[in-house]
Each structure stands twice: as C-alpha cells, then as structure tokens.
Protein backbone atom coordinates (compact mmCIF):
# COMPACT_ATOMS: atom_id res chain seq x y z
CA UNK A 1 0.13 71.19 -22.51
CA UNK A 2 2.81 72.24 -20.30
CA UNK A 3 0.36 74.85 -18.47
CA UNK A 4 -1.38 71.20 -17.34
CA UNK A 5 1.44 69.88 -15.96
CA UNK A 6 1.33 71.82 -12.27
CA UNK A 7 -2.62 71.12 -12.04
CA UNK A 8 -1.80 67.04 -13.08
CA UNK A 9 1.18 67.12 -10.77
CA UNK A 10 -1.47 67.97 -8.39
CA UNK A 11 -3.92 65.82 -9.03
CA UNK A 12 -1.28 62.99 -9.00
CA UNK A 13 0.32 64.00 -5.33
CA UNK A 14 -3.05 63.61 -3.84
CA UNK A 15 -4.71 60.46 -5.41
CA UNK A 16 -0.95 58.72 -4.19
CA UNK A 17 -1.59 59.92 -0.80
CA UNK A 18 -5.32 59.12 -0.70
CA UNK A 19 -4.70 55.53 -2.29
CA UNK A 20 -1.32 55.22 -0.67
CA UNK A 21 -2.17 53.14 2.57
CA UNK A 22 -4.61 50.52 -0.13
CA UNK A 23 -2.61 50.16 -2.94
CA UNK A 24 0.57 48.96 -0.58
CA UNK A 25 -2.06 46.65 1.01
CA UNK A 26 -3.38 44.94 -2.24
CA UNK A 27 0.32 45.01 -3.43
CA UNK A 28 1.38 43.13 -0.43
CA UNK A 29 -1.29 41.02 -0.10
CA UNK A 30 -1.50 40.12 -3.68
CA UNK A 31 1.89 39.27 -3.87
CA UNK A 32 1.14 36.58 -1.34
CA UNK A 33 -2.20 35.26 -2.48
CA UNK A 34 -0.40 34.74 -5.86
CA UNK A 35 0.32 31.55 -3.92
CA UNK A 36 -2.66 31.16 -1.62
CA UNK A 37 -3.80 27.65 -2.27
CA UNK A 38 0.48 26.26 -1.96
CA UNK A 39 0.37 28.91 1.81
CA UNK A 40 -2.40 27.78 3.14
CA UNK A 41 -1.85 24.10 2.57
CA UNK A 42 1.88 24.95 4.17
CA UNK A 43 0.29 26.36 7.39
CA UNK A 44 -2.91 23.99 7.23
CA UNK A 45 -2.49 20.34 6.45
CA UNK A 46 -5.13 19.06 8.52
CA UNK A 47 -7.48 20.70 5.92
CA UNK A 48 -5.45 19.74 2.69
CA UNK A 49 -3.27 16.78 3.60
CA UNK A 50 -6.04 13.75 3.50
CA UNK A 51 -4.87 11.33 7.16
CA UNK A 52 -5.68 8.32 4.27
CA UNK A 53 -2.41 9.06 2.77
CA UNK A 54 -1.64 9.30 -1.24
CA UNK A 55 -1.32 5.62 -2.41
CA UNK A 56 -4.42 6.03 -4.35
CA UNK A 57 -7.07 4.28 -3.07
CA UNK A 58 -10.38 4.74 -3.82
CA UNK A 59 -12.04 7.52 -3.09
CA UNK A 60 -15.94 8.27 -2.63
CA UNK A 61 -17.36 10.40 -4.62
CA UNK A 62 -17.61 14.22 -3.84
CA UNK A 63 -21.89 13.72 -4.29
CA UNK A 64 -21.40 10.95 -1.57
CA UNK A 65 -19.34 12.86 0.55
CA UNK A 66 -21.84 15.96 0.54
CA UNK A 67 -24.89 14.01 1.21
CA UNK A 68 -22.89 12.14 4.64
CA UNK A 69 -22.24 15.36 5.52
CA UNK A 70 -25.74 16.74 5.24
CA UNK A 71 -27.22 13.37 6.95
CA UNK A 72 -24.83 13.85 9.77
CA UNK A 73 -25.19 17.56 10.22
CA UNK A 74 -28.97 18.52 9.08
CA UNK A 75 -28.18 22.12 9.94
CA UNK A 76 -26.04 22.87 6.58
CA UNK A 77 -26.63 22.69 3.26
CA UNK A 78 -23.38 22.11 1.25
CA UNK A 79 -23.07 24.38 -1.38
CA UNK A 80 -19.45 23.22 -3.59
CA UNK A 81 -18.04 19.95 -3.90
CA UNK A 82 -15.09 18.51 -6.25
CA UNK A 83 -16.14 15.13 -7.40
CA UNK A 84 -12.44 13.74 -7.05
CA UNK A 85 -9.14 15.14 -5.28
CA UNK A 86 -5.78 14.45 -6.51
CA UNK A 87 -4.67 11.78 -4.35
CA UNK A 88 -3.19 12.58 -0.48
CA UNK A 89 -5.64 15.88 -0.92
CA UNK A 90 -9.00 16.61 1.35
CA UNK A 91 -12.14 17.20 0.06
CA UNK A 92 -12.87 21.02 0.99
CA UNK A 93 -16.64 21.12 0.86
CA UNK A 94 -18.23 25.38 1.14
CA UNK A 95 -21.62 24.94 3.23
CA UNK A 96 -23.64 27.31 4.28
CA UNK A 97 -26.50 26.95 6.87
CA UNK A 98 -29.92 25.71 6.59
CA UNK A 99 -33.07 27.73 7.86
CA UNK A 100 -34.19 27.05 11.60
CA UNK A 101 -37.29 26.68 11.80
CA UNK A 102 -37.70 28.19 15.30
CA UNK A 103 -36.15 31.39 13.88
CA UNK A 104 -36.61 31.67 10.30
CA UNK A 105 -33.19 32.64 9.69
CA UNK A 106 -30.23 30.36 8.66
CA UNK A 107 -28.25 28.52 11.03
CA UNK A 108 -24.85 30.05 12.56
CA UNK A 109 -22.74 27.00 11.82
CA UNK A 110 -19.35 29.50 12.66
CA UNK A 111 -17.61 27.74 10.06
CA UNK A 112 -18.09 27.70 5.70
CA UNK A 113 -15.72 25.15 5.00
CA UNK A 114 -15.28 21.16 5.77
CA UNK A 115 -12.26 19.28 4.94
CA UNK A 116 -13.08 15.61 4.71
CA UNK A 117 -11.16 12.55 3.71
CA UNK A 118 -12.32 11.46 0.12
CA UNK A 119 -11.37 8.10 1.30
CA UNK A 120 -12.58 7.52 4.37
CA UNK A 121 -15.48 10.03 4.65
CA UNK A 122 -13.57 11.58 8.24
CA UNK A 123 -13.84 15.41 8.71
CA UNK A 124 -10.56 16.69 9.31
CA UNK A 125 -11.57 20.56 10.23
CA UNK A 126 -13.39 22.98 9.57
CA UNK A 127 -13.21 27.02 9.32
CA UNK A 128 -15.10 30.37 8.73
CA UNK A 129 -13.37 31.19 4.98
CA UNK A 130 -12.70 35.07 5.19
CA UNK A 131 -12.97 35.75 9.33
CA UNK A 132 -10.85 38.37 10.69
CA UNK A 133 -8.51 36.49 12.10
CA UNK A 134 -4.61 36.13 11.91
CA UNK A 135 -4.49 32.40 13.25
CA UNK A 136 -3.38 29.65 10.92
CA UNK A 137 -6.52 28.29 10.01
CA UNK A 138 -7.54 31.80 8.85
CA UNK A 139 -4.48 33.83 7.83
CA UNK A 140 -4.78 33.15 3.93
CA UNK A 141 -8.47 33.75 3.69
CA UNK A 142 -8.29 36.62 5.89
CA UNK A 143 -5.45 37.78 3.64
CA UNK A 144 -7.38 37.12 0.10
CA UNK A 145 -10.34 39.10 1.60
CA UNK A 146 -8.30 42.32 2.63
CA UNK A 147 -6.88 42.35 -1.03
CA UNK A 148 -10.08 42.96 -2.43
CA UNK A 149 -12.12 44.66 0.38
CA UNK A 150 -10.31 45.73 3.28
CA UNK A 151 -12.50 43.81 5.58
CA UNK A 152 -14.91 46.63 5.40
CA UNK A 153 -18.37 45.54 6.59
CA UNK A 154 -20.81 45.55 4.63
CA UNK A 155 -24.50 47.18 4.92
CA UNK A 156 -27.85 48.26 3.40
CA UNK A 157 -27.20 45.67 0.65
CA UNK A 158 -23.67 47.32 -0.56
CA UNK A 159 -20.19 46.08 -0.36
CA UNK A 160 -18.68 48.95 0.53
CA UNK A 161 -15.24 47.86 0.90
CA UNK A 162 -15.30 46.38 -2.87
CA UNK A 163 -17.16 49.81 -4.10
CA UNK A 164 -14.34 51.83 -2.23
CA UNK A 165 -11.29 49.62 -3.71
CA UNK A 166 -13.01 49.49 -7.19
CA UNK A 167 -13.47 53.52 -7.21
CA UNK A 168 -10.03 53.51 -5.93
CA UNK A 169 -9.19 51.34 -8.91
CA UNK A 170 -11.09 53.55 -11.44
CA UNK A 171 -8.45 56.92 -10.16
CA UNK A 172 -5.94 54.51 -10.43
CA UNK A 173 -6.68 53.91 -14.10
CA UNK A 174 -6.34 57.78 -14.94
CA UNK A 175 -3.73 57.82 -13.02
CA UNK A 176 -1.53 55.28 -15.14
CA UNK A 177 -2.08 58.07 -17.55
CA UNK A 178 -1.28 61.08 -15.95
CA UNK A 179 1.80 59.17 -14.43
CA UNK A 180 3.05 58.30 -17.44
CA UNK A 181 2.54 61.82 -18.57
CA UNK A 182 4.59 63.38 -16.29
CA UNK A 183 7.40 60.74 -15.96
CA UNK A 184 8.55 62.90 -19.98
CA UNK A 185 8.49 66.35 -19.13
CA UNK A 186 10.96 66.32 -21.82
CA UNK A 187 10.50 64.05 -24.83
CA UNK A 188 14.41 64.92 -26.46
CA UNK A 189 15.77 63.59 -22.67
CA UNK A 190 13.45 60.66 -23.04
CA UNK A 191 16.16 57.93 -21.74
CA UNK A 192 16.43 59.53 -18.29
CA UNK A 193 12.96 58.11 -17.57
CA UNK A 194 13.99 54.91 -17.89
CA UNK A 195 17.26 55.23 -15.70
CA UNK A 196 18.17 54.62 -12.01
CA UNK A 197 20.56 56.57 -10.29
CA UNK A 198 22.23 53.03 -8.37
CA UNK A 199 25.00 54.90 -7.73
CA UNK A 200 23.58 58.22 -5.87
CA UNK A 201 21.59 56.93 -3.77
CA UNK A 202 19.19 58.86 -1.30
CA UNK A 203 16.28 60.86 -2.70
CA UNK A 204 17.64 60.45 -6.20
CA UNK A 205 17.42 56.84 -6.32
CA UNK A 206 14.18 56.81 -4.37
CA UNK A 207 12.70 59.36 -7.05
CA UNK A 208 13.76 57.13 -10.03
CA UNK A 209 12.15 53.72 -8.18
CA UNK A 210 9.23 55.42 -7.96
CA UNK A 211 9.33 57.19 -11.38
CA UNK A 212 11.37 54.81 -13.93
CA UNK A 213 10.26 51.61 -12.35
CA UNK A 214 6.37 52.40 -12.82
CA UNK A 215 7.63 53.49 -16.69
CA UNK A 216 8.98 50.12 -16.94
CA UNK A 217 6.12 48.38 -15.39
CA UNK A 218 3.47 50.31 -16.79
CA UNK A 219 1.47 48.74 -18.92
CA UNK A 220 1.23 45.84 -16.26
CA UNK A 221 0.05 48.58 -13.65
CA UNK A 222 -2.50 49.23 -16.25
CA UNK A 223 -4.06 45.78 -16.56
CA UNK A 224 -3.97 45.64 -12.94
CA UNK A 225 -6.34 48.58 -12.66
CA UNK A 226 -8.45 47.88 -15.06
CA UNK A 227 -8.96 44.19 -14.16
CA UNK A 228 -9.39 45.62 -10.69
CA UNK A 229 -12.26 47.52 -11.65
CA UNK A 230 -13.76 44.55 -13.54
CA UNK A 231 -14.12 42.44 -10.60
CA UNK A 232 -14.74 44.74 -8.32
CA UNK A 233 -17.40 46.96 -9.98
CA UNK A 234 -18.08 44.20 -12.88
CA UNK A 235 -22.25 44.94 -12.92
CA UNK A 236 -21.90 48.22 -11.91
CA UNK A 237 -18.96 49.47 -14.37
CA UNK A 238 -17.56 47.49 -16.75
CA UNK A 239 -20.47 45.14 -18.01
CA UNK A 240 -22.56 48.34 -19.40
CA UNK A 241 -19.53 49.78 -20.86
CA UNK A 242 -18.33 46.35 -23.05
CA UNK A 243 -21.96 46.27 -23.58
CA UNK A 244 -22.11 49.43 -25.20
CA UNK A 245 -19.23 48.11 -27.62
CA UNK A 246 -20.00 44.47 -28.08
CA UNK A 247 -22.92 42.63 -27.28
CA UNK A 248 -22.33 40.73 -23.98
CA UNK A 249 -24.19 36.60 -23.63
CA UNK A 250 -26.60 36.76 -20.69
CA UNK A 251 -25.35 34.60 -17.48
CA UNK A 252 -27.01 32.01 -16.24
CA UNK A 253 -28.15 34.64 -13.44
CA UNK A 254 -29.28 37.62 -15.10
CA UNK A 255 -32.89 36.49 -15.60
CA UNK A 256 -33.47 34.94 -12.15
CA UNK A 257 -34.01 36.77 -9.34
CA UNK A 258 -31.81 35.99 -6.21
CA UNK A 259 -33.71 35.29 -2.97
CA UNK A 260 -32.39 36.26 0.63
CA UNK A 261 -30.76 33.34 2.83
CA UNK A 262 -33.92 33.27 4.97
CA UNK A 263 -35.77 32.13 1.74
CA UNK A 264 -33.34 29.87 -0.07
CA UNK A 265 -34.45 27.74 -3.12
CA UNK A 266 -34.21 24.21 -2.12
CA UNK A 267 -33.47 21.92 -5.06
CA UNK A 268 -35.47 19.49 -6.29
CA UNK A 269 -33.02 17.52 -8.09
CA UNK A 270 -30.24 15.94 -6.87
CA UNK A 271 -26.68 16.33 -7.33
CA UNK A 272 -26.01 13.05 -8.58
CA UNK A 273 -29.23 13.53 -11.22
CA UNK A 274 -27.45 16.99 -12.30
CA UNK A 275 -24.39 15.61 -12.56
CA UNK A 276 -25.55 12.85 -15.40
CA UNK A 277 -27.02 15.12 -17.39
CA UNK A 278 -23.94 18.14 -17.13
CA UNK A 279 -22.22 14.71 -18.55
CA UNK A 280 -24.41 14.07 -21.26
CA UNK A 281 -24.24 17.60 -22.31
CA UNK A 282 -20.49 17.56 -22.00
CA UNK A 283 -20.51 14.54 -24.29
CA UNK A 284 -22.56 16.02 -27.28
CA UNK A 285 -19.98 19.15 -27.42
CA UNK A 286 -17.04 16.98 -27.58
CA UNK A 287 -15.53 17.89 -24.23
CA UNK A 288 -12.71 15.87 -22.87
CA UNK A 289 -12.03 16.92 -19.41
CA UNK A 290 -14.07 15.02 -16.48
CA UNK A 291 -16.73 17.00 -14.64
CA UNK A 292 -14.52 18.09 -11.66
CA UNK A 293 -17.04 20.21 -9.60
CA UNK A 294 -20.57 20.59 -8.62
CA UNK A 295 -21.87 23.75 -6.92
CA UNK A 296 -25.66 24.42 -5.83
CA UNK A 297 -26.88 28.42 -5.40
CA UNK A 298 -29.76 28.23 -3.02
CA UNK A 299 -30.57 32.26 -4.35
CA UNK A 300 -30.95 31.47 -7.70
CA UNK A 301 -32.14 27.71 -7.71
CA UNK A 302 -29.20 26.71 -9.96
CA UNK A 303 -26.87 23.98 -10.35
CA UNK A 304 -23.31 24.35 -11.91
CA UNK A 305 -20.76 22.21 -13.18
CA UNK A 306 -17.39 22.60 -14.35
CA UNK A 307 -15.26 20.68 -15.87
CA UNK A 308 -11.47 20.49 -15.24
CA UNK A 309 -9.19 17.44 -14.05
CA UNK A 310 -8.36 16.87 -10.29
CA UNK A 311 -6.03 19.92 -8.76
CA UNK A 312 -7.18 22.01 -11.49
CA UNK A 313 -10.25 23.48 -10.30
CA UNK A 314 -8.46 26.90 -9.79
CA UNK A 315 -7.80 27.17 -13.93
CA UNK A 316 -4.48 26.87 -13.75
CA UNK A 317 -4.12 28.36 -17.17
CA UNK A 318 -5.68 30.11 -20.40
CA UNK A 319 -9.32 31.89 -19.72
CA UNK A 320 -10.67 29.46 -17.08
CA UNK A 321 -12.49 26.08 -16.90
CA UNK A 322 -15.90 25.55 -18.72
CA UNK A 323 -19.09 25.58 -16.61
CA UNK A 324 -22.84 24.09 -17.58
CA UNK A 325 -25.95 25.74 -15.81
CA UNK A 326 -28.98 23.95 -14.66
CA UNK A 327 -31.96 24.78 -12.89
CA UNK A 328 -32.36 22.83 -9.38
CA UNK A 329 -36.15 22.00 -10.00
CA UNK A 330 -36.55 20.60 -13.29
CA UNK A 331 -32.79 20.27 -14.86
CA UNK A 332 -33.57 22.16 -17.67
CA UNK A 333 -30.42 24.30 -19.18
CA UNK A 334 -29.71 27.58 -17.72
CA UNK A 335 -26.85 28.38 -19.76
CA UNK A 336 -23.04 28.08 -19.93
CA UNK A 337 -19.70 29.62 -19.87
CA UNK A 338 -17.03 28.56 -22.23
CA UNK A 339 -14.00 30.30 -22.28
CA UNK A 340 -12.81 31.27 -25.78
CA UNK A 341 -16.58 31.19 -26.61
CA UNK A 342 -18.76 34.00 -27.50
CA UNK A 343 -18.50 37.64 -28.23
CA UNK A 344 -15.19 39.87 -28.39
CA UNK A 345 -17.04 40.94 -25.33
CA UNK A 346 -17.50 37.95 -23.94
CA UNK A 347 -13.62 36.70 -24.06
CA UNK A 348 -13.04 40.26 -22.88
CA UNK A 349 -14.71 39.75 -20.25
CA UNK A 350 -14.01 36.12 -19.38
CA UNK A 351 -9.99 37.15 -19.44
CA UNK A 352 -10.22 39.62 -16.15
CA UNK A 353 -8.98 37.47 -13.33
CA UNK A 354 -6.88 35.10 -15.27
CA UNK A 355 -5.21 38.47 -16.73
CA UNK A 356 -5.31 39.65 -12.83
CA UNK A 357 -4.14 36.83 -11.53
CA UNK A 358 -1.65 35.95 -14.07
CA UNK A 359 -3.01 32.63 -14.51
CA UNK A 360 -3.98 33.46 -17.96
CA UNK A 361 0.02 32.38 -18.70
CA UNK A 362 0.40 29.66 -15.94
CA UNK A 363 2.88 29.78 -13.34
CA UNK A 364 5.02 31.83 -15.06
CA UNK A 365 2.54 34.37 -14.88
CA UNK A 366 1.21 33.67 -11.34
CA UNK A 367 5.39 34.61 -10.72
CA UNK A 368 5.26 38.08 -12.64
CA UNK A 369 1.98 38.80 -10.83
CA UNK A 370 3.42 37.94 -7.14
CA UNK A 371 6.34 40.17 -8.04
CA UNK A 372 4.37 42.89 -9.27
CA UNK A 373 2.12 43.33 -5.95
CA UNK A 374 5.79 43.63 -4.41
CA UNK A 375 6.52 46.88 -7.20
CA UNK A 376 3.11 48.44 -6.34
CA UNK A 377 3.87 48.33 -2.77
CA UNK A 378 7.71 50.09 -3.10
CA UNK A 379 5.36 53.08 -5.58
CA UNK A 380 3.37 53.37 -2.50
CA UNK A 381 6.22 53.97 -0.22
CA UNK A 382 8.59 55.34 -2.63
CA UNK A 383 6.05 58.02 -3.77
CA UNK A 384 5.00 58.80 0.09
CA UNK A 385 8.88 59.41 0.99
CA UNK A 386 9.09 61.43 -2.52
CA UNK A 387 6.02 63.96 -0.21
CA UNK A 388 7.81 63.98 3.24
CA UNK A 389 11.01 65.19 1.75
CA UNK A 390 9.24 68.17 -0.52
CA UNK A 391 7.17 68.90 2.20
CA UNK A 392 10.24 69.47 4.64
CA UNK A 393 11.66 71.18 2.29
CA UNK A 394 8.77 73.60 2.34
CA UNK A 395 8.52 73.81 6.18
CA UNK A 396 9.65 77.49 7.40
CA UNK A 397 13.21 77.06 9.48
C-alpha cells in the first residue's frame, strides 16, 4: 500500500485545488444559511414582520389570502400558501405567472414571492427568490442559491451548476477516504494525527488545521458529501443506487409527466375543496398536527399538503413534516410522504437534508452544521496555503 501513497497524494493535491474555490463557497455560505429564515427576517421585516402587529387577532385564511391575490392580480397563479402564520408573521405566498394569451408564454411578473398581512389582506413586498443580487431583499436567497449551484445558468434542460457541485460532491466523497488515508502514514504514531502544533505556529500549525482538524471532523465531512450528492444528483445518482439495495415507494411524481410552463395544468379543484379532504385523510391516520400548508404544481396537476403547526413549516426537527398528494382535477390520492414511513430506503432517503442541514437534531444541530461550513472553508484555505508553500519550495532560486 505504501507504493499508493505518492499516486493518492496526487490525486488528493489536485481534486483540493480543483474543488478549492467551491467547497470554501458552500462552506461559507452554508454556514450562513444554517440561519437563513432568522437573516433574512433581520435584514427584511417588511416581508416577515406583519404591519397588523402580534396581539393575535384573527387572521384570514392562507386559501383566502391566495385567491385576493389572484382576483387582484390575474397575471399569477399562486403556487404555496401556509394556512396560518404564527402571530406578528407575513404570509409569504411563491407565485409564479400565468400564460398570456397574446404570447403563449407565462407572464414576467419580476418577482416569485408576496408577503401579505394574514390579518388585513395588505401586500407588504414582494421579490424575485434566488436573483443575483446582493441587496437586502435578495442577499439570503441569492446566498442559499450559490450554496447549491453557483448561480450557474442553466440550459438545454440541465442544471448545470447543481450537476457540477454534485460531481464535485461525488470526488469529494472518495476523497474523505483517501484523506483519511493519508492523514496515518504511520499507524504506531497514530496520536500525531490528532494533534495541533498551537505552539509552533506557521506552516506547522497550518498543516495540522488542515490535516488533524478534517480527522476530527471526518465523519461529519462525510455526511456532508454524501447528502450533497443526494440532493444534488438525487434522480440521477443516488435513487438507482438505494434502489438497487432496498426497494424505494414511488413519489407522487414519478408516474406523471411534467408539462412546460407554457402548458401548465390548471386545477380543477379548489384549494379550499383539497384542503377538506387532505383533512379527512389526516383524520383516519390519526394525525395530530393541523394542515399548515397547501402547494399547487401546475407541471404535474397536483395538490400537496403538509401538515406541521404555525412556524414549523421548515421541519424544525426529526425527518421532516408529513405531506398528502392529490390530483388537481378530480382529488383522487396521489400518494404521500411520511417520514419514518416506508422502506430502509425510504427513511434513507427521507433523512438527506435534515442530516444536511442538521435539522434532523434541532437547533443544536442547525449549530454544529453552521460551524462546520466554517471548518470546510479553513480545509479550503488551509490546504491551498499547504500548495503555495511546497510549490515555492520547489521553485529554482
């Protein structure tokens, strides 16, 4: 094995470089939108603070609130609603725009998102969730985007900038394993892996940041790959390989054919009908928590609702919130997703971004993961200042 260790010291050098400039970005970023919904609230209260006030007044329900919205602006179709807000909140409705007529292409409404009072039906702003912008309105969104695709545009149908950070992802996966490899050339002086030099300084301290601290961290850096790949390549990668190992429940899009915005599949039902029977359903499996959302996918012609409290609709902790599938013409089920529920596959599956997100173990989790996007930066520039100083050293005087 030791006649590998020049070729994977190799092999190791180069991915860091390659993946150097991304990784500190998604460390960086991530670290931030560990927080996202608390930032941009800070920098944005005219789209989170509701001007009612919190002393609990009524509040009309989300349903309402999208239909005013529609009436009063034909152009967009609202696509996600929460039924009720904790108190003081907005109502941040996602819409997306109608078909014109005259063009037979969707409306360019320049903005995704409408706050609105829950109590007094005003809109309070609006913005384009995930525009390259740095302005207040946008910074978090813009942020959240970069983490997972670098703003790269998409064309011809792919993502490219979620294809490039998954592959990126998939390297970084090996390399947790060649890393870890190479951080015990030798396994009798194993405890010098583990140690910082605090007291040298300089390159020697640099080289054990980059080197003990990813030992320490490492099995972390390893979920964080892997889950990276899983959301970023899910249908591409991961799905067919848990498939191959455990049989995975079909969504409620797999069967159903998405159309393109020009041709969206208007509902026939409304929200308010959908919303009874999610509630009926809810009731005959014994579920407790209120249906907190409602959103409508005009590609597929389906409804979903989840169910989760008020301020919860993020899934705050464990594997998620439970959502019911129905179709938009007739109502009739089109299937469900239940954390906890289904194959080993299934939970496997279902525990990606809660693991990713640390969310999976609540805030205290949401803290490790914010301070581990910080770590993944200082390997990116501790392992780049690790290359300048050998290559010097190489450089003819």
């Amino acid at each position: 094995m030791r006649s590998l260790r020049p070729a994977l010291v190799v092999v190791h050098r180069w991915f860091g470089l390659a993946a150097a400039l991304f990784l500190f970005i998604a460390g960086a970023t991530g670290a931030l939108i560990s927080w996202d919904h608390e930032l941009d609230a800070l920098l944005n209260p005219q789209l989170f603070s509701a001007n009612s006030g919190n002393a609990g007044l009524a509040q009309i329900p989300g349903a309402e609130l999208a239909s005013r919205l529609e009436a009063a602006e034909p152009r967009l179709r609202v696509g996600y609603l929460l039924t009720e807000v904790e108190p003081g909140h907005t109502s941040l409705l996602s819409v997306e725009g109608r078909v014109d007529p005259a063009s037979g292409k969707p409306y360019e409404l320049g903005y995704n998102q409408v706050a609105v009072d829950p109590v007094t039906g005003q809109v309070q702003g609006r913005r384009e969730w995930g525009q390259v912008s740095l302005s207040r309105e946008n910074l978090l969104p813009f942020l959240y985007k970069l983490h997972y695709t670098m703003h790269i545009p998409p064309g011809w149908g792919i993502e490219f900038g979620v294809w490039l950070m998954g592959l990126i992802a998939i390297v970084w996966v090996l390399d947790c394993f060649i890393a870890l490899w190479l951080s015990f050339p030798n396994w009798r002086s194993w405890r010098k892996s583990f140690a910082f030099r605090w007291g040298q300084g300089g390159h020697k301290l640099n080289f054990d940041l980059h080197r003990s601290g990813a030992v320490w961290i490492w099995a972390l850096l390893l979920m964080v790959a892997i889950t990276s790949v899983s959301m970023n390549l899910n249908g591409q990668v991961v799905r067919p390989l848990v498939s191959a190992v455990s049989t995975l429940s079909a969504s409620a899009f797999d069967s159903r054919q998405p159309q393109p915005p020009e041709k969206p599949i208007e509902a026939v039902l409304k929200r308010e009908q959908i919303m009874a029977l999610a509630k009926a359903e809810a009731r005959k499996r014994g579920w407790t928590e209120p249906a907190g959302g409602l959103f409508y996918s005009s590609a597929y012609g389906v409804y979903g609702v989840g169910f989760f409290a008020p301020g919860n609709d993020h899934g705050d902790s464990g594997l998620g919130n439970p959502w019911l599938y129905f179709d938009g013409k007739d109502g009739s089920p089109a299937g469900d997703s239940v954390p906890g529920s289904g194959s080993a596959g299934d939970i496997f599956m279902q525990a990606q971004f809660p693991l990713h997100s640390g969310r999976i173990i609540g805030l205290p989790g949401r803290i490790i993961m914010s301070t581990l996007g910080l770590l993944v930066a200082m390997l990116s520039v501790t392992g780049l200042i690790i290359w300048l100083r050998k290559r010097r050293a190489r450089a003819p005087r």
